[in-house]
N, C-alpha and C. Protein backbone atom coordinates (compact mmCIF):
# COMPACT_ATOMS: atom_id res chain seq x y z
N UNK A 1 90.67 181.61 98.38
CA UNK A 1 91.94 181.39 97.73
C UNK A 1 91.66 180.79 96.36
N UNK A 2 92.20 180.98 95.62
CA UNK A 2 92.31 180.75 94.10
C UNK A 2 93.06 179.55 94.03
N UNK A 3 92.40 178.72 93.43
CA UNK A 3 93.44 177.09 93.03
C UNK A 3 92.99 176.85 91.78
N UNK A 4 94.11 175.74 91.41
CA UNK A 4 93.86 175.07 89.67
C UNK A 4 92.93 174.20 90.19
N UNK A 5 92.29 174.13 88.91
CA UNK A 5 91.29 173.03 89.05
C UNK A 5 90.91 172.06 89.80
N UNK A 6 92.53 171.36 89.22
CA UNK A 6 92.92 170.15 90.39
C UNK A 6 93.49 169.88 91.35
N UNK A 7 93.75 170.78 91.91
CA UNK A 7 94.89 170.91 93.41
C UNK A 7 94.95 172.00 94.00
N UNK A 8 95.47 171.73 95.30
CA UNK A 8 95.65 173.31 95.53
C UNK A 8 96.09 173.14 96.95
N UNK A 9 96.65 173.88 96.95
CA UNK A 9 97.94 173.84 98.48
C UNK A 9 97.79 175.16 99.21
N UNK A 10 97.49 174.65 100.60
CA UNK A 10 97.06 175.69 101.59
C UNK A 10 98.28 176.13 102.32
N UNK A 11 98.81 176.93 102.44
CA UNK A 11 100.23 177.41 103.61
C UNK A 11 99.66 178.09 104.91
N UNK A 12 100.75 177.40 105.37
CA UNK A 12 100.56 178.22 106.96
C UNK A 12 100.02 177.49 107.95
N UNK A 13 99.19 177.00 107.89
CA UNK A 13 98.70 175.95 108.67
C UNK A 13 99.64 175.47 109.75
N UNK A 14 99.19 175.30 110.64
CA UNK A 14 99.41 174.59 112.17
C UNK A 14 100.03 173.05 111.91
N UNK A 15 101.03 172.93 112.73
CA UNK A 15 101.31 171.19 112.46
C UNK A 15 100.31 170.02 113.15
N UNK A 16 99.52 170.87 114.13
CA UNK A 16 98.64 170.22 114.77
C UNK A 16 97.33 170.87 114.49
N UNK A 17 96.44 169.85 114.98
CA UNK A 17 95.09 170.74 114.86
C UNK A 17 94.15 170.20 113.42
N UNK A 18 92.85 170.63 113.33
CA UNK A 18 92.36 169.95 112.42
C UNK A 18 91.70 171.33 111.21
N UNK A 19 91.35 171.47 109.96
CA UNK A 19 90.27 172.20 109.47
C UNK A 19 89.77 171.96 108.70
N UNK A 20 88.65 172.69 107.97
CA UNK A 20 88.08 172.01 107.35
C UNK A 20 87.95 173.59 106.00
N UNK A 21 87.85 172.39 105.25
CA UNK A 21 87.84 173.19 103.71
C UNK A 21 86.93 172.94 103.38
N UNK A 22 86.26 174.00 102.39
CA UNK A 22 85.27 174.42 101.52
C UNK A 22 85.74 174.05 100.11
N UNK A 23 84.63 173.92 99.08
CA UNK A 23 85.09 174.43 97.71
C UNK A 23 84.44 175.24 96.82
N UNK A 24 84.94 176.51 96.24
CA UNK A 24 83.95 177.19 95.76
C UNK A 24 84.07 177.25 94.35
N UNK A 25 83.31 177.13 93.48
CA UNK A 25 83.99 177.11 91.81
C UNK A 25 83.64 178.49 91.43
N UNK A 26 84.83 179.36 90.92
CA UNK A 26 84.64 180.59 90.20
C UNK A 26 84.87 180.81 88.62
N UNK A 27 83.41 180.96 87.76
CA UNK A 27 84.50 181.53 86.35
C UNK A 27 83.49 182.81 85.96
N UNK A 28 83.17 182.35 84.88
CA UNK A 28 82.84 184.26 84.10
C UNK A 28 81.01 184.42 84.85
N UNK A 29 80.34 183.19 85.00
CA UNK A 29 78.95 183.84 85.66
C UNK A 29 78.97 184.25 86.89
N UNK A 30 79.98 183.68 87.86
CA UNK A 30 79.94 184.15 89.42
C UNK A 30 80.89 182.95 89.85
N UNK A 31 80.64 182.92 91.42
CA UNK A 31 80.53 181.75 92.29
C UNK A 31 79.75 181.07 93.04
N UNK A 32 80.22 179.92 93.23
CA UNK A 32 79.17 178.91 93.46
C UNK A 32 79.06 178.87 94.96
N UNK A 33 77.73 178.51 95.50
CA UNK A 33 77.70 178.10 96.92
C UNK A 33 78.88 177.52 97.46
N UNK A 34 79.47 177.24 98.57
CA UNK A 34 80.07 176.91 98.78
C UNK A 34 79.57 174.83 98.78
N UNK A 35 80.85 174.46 98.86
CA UNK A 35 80.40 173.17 99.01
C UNK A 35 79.56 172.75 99.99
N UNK A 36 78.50 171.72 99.77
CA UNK A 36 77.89 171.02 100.67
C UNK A 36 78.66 170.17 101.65
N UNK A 37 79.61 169.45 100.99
CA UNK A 37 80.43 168.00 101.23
C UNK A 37 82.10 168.74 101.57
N UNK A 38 82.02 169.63 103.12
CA UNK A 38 83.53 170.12 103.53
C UNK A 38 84.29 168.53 103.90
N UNK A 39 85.78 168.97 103.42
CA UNK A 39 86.65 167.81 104.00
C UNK A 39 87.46 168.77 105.15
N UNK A 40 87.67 167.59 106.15
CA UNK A 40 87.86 168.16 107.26
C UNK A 40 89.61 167.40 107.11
N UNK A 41 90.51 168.55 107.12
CA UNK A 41 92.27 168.28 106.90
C UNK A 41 92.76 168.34 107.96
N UNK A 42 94.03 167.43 108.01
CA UNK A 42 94.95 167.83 109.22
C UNK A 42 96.06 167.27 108.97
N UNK A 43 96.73 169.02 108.91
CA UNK A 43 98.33 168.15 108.35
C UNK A 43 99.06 168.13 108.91
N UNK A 44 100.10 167.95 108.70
CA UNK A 44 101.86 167.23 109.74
C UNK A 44 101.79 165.97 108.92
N UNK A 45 102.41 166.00 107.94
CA UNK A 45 103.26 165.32 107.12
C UNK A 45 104.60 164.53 107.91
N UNK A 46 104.35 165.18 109.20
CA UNK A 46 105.32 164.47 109.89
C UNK A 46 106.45 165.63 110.72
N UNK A 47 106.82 165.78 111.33
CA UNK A 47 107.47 166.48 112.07
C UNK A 47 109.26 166.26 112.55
N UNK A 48 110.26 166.27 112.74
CA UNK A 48 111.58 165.90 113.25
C UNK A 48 111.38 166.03 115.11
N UNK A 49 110.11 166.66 115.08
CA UNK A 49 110.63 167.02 116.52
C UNK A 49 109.49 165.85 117.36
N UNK A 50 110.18 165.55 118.07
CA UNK A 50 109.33 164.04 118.44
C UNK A 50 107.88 164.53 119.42
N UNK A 51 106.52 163.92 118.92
CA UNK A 51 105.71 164.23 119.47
C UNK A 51 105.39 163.86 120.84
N UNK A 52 105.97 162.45 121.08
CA UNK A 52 106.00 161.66 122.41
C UNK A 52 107.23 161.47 123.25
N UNK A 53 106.76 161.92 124.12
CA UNK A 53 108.10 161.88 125.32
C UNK A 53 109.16 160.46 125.10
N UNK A 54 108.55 159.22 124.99
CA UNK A 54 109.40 157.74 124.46
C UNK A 54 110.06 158.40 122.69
N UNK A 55 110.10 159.12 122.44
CA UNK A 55 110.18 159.06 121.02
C UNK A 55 111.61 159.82 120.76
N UNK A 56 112.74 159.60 120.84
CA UNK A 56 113.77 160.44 120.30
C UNK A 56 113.54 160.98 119.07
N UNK A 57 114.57 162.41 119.13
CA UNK A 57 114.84 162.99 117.69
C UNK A 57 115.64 162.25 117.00
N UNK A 58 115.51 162.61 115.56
CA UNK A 58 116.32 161.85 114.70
C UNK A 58 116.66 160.46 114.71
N UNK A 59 115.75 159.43 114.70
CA UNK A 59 115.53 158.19 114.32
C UNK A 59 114.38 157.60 113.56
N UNK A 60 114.26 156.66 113.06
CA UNK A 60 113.67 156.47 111.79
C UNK A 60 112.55 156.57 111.76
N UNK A 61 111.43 156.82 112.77
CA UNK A 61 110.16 157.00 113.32
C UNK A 61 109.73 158.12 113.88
N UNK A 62 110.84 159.03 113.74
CA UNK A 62 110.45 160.18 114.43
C UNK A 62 109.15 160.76 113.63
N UNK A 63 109.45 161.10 112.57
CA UNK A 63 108.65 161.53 111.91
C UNK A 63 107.17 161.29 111.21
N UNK A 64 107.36 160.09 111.40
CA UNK A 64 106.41 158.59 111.75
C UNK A 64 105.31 159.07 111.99
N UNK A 65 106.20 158.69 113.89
CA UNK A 65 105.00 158.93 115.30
C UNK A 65 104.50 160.65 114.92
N UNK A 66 105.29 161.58 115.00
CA UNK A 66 104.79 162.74 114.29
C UNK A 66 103.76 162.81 114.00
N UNK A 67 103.67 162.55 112.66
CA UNK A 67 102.31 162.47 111.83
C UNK A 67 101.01 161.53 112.27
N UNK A 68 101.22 160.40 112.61
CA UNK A 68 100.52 160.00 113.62
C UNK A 68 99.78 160.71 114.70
N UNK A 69 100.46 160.95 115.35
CA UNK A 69 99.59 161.78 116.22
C UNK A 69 99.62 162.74 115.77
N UNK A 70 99.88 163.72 114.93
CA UNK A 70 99.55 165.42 113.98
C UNK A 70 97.85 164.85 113.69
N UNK A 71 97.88 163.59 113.40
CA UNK A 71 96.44 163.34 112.22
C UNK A 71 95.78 162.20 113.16
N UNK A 72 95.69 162.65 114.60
CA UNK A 72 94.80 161.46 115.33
C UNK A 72 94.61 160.28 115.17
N UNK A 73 95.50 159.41 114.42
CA UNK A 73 95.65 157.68 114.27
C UNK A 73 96.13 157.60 115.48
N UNK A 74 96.86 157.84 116.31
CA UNK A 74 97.49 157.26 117.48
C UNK A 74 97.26 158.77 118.38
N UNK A 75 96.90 158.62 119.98
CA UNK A 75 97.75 160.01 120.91
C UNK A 75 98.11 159.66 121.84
N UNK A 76 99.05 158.00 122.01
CA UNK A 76 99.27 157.87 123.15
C UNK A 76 99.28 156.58 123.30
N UNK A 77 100.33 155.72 124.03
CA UNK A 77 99.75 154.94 124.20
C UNK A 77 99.23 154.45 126.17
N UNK A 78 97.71 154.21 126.04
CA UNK A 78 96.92 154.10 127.44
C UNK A 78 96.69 155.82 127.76
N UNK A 79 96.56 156.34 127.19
CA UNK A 79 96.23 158.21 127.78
C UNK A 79 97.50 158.23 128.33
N UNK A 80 98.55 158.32 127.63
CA UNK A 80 99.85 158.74 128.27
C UNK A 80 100.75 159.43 127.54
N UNK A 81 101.43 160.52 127.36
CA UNK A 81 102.36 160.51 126.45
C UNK A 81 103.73 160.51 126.15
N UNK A 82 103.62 159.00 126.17
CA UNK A 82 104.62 157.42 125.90
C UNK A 82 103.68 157.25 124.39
N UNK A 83 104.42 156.75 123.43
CA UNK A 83 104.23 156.09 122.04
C UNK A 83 104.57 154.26 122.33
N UNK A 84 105.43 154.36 122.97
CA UNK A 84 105.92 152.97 123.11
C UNK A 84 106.20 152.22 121.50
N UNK A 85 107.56 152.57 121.34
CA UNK A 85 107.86 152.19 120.37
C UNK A 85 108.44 151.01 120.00
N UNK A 86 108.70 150.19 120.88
CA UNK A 86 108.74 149.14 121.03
C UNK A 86 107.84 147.87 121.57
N UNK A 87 107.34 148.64 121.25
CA UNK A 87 105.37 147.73 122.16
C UNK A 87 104.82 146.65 121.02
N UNK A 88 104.34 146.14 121.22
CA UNK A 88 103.58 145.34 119.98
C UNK A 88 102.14 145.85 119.87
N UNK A 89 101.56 145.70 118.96
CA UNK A 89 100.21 145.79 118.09
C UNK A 89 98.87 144.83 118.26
N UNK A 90 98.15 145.34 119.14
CA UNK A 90 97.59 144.26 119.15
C UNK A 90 95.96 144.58 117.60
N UNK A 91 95.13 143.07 117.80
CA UNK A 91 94.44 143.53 116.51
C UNK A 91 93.12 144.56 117.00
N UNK A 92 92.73 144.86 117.91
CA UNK A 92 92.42 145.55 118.40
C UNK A 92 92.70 147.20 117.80
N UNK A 93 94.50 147.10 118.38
CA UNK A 93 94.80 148.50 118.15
C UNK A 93 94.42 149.18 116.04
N UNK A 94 95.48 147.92 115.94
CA UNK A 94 95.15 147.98 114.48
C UNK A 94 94.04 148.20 113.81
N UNK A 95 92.94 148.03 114.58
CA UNK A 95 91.89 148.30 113.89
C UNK A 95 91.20 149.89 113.93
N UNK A 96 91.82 150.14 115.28
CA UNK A 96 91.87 151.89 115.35
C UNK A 96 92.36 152.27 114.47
N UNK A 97 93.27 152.34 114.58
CA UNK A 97 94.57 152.90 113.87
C UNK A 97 94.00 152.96 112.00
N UNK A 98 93.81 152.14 111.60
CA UNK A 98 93.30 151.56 110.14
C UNK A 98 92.16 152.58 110.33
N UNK A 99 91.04 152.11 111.24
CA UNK A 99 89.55 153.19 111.14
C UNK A 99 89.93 154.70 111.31
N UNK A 100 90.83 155.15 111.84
CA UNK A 100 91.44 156.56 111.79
C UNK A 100 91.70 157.29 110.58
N UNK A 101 92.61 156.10 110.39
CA UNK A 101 93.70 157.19 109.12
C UNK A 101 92.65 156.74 107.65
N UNK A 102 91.63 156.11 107.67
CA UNK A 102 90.64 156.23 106.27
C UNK A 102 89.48 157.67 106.88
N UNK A 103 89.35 157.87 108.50
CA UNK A 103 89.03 158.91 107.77
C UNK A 103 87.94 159.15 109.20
N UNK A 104 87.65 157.78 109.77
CA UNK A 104 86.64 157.53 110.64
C UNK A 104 84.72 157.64 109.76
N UNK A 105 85.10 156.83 108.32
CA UNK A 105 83.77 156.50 107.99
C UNK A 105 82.76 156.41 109.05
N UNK A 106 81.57 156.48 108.44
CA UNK A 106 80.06 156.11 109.06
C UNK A 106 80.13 154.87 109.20
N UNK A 107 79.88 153.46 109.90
CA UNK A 107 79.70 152.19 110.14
C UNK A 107 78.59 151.57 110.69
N UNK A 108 78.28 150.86 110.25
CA UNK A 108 76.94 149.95 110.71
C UNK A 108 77.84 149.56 111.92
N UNK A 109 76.74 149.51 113.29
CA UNK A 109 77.24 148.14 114.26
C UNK A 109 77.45 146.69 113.84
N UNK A 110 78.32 145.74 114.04
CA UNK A 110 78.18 144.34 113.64
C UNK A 110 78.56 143.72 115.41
N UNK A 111 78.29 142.33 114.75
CA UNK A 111 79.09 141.88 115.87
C UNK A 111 79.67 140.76 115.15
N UNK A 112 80.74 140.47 116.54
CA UNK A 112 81.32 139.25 116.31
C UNK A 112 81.39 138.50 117.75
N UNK A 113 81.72 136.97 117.36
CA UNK A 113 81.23 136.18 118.22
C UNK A 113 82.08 136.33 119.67
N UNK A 114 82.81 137.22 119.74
CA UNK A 114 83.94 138.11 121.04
C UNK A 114 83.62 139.41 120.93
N UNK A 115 82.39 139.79 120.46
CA UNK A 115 82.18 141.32 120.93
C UNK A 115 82.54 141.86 122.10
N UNK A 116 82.13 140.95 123.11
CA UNK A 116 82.33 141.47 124.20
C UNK A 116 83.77 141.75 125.02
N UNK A 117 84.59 140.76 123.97
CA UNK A 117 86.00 141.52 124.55
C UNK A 117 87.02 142.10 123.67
N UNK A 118 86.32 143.09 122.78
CA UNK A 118 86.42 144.41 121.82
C UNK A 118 86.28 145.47 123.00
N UNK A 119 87.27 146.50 122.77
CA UNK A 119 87.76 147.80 123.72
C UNK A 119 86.46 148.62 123.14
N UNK A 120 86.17 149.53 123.62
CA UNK A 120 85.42 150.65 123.28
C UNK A 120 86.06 151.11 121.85
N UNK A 121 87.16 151.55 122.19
CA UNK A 121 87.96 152.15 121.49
C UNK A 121 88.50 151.28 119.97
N UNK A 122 88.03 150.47 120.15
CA UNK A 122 88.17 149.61 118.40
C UNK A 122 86.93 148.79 118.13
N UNK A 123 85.91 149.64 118.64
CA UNK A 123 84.82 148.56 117.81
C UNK A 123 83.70 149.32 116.86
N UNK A 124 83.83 150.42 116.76
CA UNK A 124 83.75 150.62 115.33
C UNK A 124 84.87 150.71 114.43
N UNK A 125 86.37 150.17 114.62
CA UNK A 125 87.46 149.75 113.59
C UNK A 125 86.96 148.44 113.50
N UNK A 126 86.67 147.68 114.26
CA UNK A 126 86.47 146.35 113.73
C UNK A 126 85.09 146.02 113.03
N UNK A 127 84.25 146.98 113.56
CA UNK A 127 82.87 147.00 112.10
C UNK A 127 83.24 147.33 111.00
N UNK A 128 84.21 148.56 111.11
CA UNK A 128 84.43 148.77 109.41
C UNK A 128 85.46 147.91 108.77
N UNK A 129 86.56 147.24 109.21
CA UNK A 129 87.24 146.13 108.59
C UNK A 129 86.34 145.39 108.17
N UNK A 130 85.62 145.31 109.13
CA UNK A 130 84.58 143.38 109.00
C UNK A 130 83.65 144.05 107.62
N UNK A 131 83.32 145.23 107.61
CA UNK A 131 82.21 145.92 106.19
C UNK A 131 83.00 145.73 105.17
N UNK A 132 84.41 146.58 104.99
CA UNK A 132 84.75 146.57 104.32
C UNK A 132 86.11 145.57 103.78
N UNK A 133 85.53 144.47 104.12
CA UNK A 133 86.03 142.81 103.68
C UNK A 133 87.68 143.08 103.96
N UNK A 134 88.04 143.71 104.71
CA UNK A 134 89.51 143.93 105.48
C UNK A 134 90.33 142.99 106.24
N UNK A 135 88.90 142.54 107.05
CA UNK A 135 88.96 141.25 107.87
C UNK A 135 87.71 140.11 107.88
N UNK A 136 87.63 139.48 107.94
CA UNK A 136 86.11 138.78 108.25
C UNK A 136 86.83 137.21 109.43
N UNK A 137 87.81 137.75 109.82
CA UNK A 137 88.10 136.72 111.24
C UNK A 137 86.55 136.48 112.45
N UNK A 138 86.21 135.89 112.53
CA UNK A 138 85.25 135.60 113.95
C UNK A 138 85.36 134.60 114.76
N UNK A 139 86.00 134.22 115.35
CA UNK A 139 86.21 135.61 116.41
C UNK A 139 87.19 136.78 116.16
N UNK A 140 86.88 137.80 116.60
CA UNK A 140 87.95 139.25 115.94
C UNK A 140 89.23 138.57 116.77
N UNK A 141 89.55 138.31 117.90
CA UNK A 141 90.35 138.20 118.26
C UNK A 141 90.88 139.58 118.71
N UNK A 142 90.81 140.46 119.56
CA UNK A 142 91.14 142.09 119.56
C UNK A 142 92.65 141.88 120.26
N UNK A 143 92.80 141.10 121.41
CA UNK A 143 94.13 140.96 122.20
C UNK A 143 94.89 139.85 120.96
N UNK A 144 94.85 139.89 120.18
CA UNK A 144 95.47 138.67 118.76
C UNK A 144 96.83 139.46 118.65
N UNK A 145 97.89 139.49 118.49
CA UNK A 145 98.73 140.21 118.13
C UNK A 145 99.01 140.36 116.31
N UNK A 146 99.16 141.19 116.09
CA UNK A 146 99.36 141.21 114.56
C UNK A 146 100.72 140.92 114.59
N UNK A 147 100.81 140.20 113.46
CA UNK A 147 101.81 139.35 112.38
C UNK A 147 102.55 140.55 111.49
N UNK A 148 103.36 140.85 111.24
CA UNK A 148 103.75 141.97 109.81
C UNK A 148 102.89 141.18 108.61
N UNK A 149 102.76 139.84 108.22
CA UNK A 149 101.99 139.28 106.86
C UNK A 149 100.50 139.65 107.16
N UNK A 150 100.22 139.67 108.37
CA UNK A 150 98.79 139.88 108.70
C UNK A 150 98.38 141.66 108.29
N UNK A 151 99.79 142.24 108.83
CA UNK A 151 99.50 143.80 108.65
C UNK A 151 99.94 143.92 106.55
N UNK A 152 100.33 143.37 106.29
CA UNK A 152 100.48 143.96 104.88
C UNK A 152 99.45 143.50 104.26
N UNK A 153 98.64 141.98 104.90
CA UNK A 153 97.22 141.96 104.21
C UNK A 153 96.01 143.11 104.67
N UNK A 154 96.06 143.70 105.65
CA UNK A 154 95.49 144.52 106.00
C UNK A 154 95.53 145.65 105.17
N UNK A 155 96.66 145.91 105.01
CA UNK A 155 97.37 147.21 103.92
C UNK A 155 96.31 147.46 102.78
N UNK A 156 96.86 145.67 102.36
CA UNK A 156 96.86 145.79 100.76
C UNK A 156 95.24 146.00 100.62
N UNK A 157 94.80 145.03 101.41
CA UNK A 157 93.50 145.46 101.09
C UNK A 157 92.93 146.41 101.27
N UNK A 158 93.26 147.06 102.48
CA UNK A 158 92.71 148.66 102.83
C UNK A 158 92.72 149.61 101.55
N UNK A 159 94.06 149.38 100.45
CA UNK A 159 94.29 149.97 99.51
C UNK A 159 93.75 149.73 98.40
N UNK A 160 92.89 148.66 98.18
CA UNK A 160 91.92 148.14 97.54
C UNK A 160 92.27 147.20 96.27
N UNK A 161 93.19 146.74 96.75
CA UNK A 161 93.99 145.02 96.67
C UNK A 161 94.35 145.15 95.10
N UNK A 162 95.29 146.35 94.97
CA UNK A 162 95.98 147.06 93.55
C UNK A 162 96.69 145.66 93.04
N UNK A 163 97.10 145.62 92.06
CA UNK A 163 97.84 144.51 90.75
C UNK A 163 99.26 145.19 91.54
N UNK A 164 99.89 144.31 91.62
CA UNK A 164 101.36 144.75 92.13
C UNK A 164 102.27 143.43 91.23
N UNK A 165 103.28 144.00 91.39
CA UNK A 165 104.54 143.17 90.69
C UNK A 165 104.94 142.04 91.57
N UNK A 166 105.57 140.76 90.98
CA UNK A 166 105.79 140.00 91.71
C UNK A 166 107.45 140.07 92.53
N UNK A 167 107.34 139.98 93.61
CA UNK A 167 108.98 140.40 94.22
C UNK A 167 108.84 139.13 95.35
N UNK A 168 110.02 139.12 95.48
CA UNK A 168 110.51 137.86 96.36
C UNK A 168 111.27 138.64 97.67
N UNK A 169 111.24 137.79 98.83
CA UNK A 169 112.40 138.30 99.62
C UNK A 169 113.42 137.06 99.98
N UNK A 170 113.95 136.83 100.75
CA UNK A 170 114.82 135.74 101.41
C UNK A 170 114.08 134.87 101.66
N UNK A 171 112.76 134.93 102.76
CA UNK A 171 111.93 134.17 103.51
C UNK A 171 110.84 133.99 102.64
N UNK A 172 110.82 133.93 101.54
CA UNK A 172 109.68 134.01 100.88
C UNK A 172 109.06 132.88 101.28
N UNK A 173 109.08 131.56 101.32
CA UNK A 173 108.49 130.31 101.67
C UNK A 173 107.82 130.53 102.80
N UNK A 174 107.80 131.33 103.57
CA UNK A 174 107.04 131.83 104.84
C UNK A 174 106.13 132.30 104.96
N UNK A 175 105.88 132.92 103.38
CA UNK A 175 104.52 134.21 103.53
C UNK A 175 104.00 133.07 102.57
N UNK A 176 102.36 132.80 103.49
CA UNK A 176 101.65 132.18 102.27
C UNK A 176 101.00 133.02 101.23
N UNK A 177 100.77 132.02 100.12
CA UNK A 177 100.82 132.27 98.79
C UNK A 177 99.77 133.62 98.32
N UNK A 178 98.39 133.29 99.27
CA UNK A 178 97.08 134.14 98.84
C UNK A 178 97.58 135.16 99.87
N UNK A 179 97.49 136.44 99.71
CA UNK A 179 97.20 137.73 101.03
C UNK A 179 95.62 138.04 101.28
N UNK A 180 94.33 137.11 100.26
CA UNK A 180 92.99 136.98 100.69
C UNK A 180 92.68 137.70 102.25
N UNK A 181 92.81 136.32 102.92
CA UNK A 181 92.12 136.37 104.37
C UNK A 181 93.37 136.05 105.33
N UNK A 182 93.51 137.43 105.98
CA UNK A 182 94.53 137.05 106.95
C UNK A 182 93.66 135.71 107.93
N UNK A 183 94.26 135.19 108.97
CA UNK A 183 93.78 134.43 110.49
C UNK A 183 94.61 134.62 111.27
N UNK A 184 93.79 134.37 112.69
CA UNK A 184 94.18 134.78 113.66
C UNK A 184 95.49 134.47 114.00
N UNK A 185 96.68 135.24 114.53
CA UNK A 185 97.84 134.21 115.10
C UNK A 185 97.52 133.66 116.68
């Protein structure tokens, strides 16, 4: 397929499911090998039609949970398919969830001083937080429940702790001052 330089939009594609793209550069001498370095895509931008049996149509998450599970951050919650949308977060989960949707980097093993009661299933999210200065809590705390201030420091930093404008809310006196280093609740 022929794209501009800088972009280029694939149609048709499956709302589920994963693939992987090539890139080939064409001008007046030929084309090039294909890329070494494929990115592997998966889209669903989100869906109306609810992916999880707990999940009604047309409410503010539908489309949410959708994409979520379209792009393997979440498929379930416990091998079930229930989303539980009213469930809480533990830091554990969060740390899946976070190691997912960047991409499931390569990670060194680490530990922390509660390795041992890290799930299978989030302990290479919690190596790559702890690498990539996301978190550096020790003990991880995995059954910790996340805070919303705890998850927007997670965010921000995941996003690589951008200059943002200063905004206030009602409760502002609540959120301390630095978003640095979340701790445990």
């Amino acid at each position: 397929m022929a794209a501009p330089a800088e972009s280029c939009t694939i149609e048709g594609l499956a709302e589920t499911g994963s693939f992987t793209v090539s890139v080939v550069a064409v001008n007046a001498s030929g084309s090039s090998v294909p890329s070494g370095m494929s990115q592997v895509v998966t889209p669903g931008g989100g869906s109306p039609v609810p992916q999880f049996d707990d999940v009604p149509a047309n409410v503010f998450f539908t489309e949410a949970t959708s994409m979520l599970k379209a792009r393997g951050i979440t498929t379930g919650f416990a091998q079930s398919s229930d989303f539980k949308p009213g469930g809480l977060v533990t830091r554990a989960q969060m740390a899946a969830f976070l190691y997912r949707m960047a991409g499931q980097p390569a990670v060194n093993t680490c530990t922390f001083r509660d390795q041992a009661q890290i799930p299978v299933f989030a302990q290479a999210g919690a190596c790559w937080l702890k690498a990539n200065r996301i978190t550096d809590n020790d003990p991880f705390n995995p059954g910790g429940l996340v805070t919303r201030a705890q998850m927007a420091a997670f965010l921000y930093r995941m996003a690589g702790q951008p200059a943002v404008n200063t905004c206030t809310f009602r409760d502002q006196a609540q959120i301390r001052s630095s978003p640095r280093r979340e701790r445990a609740g």
